[in-house]
C-alpha atoms as a PDB file:
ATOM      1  CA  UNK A   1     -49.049  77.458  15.611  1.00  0.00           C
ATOM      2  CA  UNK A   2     -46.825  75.485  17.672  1.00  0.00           C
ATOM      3  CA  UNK A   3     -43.470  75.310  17.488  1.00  0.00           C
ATOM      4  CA  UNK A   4     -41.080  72.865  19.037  1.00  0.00           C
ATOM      5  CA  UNK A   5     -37.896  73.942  20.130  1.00  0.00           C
ATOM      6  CA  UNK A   6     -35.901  71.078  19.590  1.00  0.00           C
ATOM      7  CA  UNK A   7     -37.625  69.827  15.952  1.00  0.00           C
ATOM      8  CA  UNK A   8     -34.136  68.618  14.578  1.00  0.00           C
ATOM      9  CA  UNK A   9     -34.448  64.737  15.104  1.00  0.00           C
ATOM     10  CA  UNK A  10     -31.176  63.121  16.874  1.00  0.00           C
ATOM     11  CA  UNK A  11     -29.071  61.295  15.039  1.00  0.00           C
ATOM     12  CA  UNK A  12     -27.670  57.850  17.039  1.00  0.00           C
ATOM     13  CA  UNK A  13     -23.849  58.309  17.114  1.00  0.00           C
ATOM     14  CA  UNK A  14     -22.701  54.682  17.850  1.00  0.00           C
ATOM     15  CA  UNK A  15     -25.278  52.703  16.505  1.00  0.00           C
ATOM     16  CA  UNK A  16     -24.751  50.771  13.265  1.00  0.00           C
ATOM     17  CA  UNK A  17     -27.093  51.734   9.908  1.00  0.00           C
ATOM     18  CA  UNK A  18     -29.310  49.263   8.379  1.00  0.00           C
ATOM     19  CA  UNK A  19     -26.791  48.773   5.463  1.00  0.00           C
ATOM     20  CA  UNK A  20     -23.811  48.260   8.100  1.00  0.00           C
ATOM     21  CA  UNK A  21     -25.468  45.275   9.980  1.00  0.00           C
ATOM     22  CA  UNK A  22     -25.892  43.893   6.493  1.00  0.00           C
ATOM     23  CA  UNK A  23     -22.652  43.791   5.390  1.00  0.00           C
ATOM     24  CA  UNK A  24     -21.504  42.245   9.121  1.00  0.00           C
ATOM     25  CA  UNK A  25     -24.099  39.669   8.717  1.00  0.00           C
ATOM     26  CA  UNK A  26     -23.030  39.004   5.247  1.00  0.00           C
ATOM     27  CA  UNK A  27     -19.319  38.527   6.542  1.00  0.00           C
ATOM     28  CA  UNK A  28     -20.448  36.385   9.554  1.00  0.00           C
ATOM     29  CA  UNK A  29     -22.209  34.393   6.665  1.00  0.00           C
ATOM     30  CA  UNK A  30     -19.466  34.013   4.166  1.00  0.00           C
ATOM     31  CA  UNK A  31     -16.645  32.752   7.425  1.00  0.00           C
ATOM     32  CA  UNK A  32     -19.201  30.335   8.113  1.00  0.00           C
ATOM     33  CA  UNK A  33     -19.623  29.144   4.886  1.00  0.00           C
ATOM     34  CA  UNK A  34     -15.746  28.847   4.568  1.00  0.00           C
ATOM     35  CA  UNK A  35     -15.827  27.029   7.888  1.00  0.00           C
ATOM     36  CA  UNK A  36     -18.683  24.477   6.332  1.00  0.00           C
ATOM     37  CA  UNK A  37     -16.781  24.152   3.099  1.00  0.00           C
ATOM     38  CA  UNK A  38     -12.996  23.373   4.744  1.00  0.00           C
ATOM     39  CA  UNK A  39     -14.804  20.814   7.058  1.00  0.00           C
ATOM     40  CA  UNK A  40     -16.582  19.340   4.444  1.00  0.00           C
ATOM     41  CA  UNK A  41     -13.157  19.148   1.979  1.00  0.00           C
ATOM     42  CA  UNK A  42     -11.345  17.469   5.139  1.00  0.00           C
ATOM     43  CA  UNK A  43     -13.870  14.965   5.805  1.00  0.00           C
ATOM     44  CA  UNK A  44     -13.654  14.419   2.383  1.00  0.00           C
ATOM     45  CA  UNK A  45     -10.071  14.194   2.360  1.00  0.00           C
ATOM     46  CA  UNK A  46     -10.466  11.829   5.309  1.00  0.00           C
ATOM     47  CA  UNK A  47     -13.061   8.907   3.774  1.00  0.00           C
ATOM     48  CA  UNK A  48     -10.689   9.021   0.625  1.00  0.00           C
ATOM     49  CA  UNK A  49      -7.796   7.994   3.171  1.00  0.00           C
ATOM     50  CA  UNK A  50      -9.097   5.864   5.285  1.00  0.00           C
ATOM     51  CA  UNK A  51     -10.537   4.214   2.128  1.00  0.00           C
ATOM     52  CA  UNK A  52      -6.852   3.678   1.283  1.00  0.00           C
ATOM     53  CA  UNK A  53      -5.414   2.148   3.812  1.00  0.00           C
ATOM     54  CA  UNK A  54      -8.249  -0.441   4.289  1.00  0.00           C
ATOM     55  CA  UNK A  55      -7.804  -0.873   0.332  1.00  0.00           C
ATOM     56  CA  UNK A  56      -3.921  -1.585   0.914  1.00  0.00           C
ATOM     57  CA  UNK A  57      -4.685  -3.750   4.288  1.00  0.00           C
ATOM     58  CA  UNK A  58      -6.767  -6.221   1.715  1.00  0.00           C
ATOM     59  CA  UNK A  59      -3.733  -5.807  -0.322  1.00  0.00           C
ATOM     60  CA  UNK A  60      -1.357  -7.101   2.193  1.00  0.00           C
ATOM     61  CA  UNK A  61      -3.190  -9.575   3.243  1.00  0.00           C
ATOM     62  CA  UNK A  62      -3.878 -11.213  -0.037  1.00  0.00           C
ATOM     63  CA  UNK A  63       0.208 -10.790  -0.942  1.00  0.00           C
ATOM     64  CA  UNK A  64       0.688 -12.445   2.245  1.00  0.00           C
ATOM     65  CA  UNK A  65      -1.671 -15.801   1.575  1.00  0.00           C
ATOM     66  CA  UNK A  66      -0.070 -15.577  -1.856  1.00  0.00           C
ATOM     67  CA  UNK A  67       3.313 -16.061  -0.509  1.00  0.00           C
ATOM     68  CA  UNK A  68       2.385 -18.646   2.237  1.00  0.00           C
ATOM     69  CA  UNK A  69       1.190 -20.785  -1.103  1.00  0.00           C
ATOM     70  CA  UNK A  70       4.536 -20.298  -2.918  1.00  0.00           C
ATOM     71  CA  UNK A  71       6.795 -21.094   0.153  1.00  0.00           C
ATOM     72  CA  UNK A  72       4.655 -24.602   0.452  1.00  0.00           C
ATOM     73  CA  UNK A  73       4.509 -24.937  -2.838  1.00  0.00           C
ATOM     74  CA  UNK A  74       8.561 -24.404  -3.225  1.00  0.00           C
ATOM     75  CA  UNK A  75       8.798 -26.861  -0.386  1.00  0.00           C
ATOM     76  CA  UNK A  76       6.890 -29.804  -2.455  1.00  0.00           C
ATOM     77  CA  UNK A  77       9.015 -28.878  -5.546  1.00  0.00           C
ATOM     78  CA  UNK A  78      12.471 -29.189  -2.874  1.00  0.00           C
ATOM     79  CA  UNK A  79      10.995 -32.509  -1.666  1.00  0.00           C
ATOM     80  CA  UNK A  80      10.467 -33.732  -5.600  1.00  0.00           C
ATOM     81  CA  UNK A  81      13.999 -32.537  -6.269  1.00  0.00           C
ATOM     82  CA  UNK A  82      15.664 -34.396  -3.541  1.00  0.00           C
ATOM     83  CA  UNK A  83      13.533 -37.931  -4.360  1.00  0.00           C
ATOM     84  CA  UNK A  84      14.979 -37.471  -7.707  1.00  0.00           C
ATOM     85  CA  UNK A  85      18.532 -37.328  -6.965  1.00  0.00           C
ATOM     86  CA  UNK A  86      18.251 -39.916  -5.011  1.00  0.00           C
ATOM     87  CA  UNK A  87      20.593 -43.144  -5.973  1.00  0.00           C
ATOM     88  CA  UNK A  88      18.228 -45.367  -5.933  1.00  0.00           C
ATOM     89  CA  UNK A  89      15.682 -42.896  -8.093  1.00  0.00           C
ATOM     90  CA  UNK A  90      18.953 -42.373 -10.509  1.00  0.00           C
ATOM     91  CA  UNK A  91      19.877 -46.238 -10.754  1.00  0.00           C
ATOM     92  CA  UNK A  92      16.169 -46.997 -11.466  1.00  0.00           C
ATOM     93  CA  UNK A  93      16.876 -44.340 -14.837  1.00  0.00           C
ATOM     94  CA  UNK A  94      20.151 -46.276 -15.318  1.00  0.00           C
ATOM     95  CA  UNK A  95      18.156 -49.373 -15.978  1.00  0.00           C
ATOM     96  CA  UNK A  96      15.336 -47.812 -17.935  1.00  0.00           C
ATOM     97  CA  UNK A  97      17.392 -45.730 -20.461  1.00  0.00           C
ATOM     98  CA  UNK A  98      19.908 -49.637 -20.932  1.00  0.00           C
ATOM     99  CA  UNK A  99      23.350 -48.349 -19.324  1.00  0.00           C
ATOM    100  CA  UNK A 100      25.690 -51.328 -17.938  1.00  0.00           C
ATOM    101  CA  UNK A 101      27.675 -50.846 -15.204  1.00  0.00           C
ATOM    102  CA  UNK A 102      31.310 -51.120 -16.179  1.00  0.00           C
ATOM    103  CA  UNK A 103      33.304 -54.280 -15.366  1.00  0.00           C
ATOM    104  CA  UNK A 104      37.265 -53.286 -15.468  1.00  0.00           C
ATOM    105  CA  UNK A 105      37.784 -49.918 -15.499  1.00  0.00           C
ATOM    106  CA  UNK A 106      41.548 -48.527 -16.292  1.00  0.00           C
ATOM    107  CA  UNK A 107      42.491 -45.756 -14.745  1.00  0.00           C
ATOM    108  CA  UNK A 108      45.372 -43.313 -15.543  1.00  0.00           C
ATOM    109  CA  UNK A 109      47.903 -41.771 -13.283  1.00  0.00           C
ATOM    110  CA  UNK A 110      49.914 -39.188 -14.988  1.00  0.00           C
ATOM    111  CA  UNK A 111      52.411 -39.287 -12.058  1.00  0.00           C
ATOM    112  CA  UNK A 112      51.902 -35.386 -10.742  1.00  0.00           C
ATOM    113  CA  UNK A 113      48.149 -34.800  -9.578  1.00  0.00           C
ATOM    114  CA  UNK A 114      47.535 -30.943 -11.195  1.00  0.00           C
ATOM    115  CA  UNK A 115      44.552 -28.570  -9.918  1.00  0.00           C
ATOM    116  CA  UNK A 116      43.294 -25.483 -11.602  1.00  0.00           C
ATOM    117  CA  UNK A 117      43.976 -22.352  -9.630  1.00  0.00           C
ATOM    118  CA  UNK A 118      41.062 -20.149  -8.947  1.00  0.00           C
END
């Protein structure tokens, strides 16, 4: 029979188990996964936003073009207001509607010209 002096096996002191190197892979694992999911969520976050401001850029533009046609379209209507008060507009109206011009008009002088006070 043979017998070995040193039959105890050796035990590594600084090396890691089997079940040790899982759980370090496993939390390797899960900060990457956190990693992937917070980039994900901002790039997310960032199409929604940049999807905004192009959205209100269309807006702006088409408030813009809106305005342009109300400021020419205010500027016809100023144009058609002015032709109308016109005197010669007004005394064409005179005619139409059968006014007369008055003759001899009287007027009154009540010897102290009075103004309303503001």
């Amino acid at each position: 029979m043979t017998v070995y002096l040193n039959s105890t096996k050796r035990q590594p002191i600084n090396k890691r188990s089997k079940h040790t190197q899982k759980n370090g892979n496993l939390q390797f694992s899960q900060i990457l996964y956190t990693l992937l999911g917070f980039i994900l969520i901002l790039g997310l976050l960032y199409g929604a936003i940049a999807n905004k401001v192009v959205t209100t850029g269309y807006d702006i533009k088409f408030i813009e073009k809106k305005l342009a046609n109300l400021k020419n379209k205010n500027d016809e209507l100023k144009i058609i207001i002015s032709e109308l008060k016109s005197v010669r507009t007004l005394e064409g109206k005179i005619t139409e509607i059968g006014m007369i011009e008055p003759k001899d008009a009287d007027y009154i002088r009540l010897g102290k010209e009075v103004a309303l006070k503001k």
